[in-house]
N, C-alpha and C. Protein backbone atom coordinates (compact mmCIF):
# COMPACT_ATOMS: atom_id res chain seq x y z
N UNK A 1 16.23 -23.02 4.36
CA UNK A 1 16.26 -21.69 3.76
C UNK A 1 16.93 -21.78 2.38
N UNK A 2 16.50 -21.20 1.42
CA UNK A 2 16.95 -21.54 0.04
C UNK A 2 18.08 -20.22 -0.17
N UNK A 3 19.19 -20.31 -1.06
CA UNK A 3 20.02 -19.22 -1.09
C UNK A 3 19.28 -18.38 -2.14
N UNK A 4 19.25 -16.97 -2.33
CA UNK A 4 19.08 -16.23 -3.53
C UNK A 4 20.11 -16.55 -4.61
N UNK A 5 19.04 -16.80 -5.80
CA UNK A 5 19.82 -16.00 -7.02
C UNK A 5 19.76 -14.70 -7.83
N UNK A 6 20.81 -14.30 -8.14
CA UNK A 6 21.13 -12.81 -8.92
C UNK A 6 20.37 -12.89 -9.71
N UNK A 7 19.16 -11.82 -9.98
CA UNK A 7 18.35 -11.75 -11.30
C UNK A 7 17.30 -12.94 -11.22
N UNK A 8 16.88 -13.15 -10.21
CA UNK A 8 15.49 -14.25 -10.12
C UNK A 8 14.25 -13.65 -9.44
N UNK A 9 14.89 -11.95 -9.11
CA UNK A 9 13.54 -11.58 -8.45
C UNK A 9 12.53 -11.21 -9.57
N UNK A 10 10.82 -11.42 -9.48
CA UNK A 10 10.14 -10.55 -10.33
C UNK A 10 9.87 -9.18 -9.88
N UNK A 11 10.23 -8.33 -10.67
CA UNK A 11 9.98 -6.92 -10.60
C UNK A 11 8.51 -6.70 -11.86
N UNK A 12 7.71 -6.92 -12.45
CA UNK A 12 6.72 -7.13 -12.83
C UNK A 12 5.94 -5.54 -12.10
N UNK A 13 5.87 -5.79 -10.91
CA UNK A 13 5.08 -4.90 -9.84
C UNK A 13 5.83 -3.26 -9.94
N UNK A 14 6.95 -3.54 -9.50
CA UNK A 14 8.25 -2.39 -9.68
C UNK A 14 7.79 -1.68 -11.15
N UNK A 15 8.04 -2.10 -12.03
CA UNK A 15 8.09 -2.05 -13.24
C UNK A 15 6.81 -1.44 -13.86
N UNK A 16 5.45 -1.49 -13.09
CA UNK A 16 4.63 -1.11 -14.05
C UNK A 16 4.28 0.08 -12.84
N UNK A 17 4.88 0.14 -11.50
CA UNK A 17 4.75 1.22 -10.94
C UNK A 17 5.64 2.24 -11.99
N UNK A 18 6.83 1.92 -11.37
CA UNK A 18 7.51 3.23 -12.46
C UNK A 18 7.04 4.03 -13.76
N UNK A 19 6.15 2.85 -14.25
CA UNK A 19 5.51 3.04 -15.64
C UNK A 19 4.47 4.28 -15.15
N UNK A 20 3.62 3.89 -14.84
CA UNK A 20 2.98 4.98 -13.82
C UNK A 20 3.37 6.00 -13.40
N UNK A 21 4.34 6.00 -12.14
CA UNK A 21 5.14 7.40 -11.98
C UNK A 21 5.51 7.99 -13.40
N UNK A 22 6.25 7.95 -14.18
CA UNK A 22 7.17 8.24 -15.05
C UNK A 22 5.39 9.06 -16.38
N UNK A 23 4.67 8.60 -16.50
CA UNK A 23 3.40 9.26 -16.90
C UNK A 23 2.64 10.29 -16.18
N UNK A 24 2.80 10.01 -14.87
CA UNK A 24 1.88 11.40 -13.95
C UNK A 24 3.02 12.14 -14.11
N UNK A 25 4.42 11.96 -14.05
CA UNK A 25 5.38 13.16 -14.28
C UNK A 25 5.39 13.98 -15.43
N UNK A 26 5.30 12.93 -16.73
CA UNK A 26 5.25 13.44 -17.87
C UNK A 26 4.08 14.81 -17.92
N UNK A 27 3.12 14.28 -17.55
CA UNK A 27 1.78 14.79 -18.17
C UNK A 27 2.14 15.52 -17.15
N UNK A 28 2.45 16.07 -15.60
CA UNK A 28 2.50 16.90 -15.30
C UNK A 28 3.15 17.89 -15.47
N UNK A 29 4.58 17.62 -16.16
CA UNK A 29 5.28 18.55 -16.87
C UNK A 29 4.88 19.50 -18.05
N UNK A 30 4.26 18.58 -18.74
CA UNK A 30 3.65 18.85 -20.03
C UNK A 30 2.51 20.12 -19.39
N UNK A 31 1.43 19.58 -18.22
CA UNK A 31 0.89 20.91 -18.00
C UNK A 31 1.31 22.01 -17.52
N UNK A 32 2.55 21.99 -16.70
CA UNK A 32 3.06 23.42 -16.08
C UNK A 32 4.03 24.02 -17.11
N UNK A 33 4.17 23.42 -18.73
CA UNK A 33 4.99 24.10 -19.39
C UNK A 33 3.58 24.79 -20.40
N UNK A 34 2.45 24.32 -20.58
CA UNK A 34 1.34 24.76 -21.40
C UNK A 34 0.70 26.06 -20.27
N UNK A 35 1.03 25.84 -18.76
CA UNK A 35 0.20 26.76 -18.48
C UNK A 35 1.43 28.33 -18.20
N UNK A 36 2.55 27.76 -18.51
CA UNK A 36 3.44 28.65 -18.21
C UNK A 36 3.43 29.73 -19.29
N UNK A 37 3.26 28.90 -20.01
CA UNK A 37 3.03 29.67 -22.24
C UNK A 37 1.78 30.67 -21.96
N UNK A 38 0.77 30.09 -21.29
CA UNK A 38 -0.73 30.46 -21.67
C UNK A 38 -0.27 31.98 -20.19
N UNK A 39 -0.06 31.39 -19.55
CA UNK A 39 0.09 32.83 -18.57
C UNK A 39 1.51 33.81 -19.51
N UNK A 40 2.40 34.03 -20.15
CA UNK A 40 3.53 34.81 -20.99
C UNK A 40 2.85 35.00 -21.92
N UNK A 41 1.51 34.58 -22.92
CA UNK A 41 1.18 35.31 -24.00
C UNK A 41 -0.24 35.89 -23.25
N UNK A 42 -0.63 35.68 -22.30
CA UNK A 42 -1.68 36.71 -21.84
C UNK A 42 -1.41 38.05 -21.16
N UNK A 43 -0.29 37.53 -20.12
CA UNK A 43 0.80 39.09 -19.39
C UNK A 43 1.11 39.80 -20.65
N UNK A 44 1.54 39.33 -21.78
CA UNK A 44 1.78 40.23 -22.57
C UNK A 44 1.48 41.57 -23.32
């Protein structure tokens, strides 16, 4: 059995998930603040 070393794992995989998450969040934010605008200047 080989011992671990600190900082030898690849996160490669990790890393381009997050990348991912962190874009469907964006862009989903981005739409519930455009549709929030578009519904306050139409109620108006």
């Amino acid at each position: 059995m080989s011992k671990h070393e600190h900082g030898s794992m690849d996160t490669e995989v990790q890393e381009k998930t997050f990348e991912a998450f962190m874009s469907v969040v964006t862009k989903t934010a981005i739409v519930c603040i455009v549709v929030l605008v578009f519904m306050a200047l139409v109620n108006s």
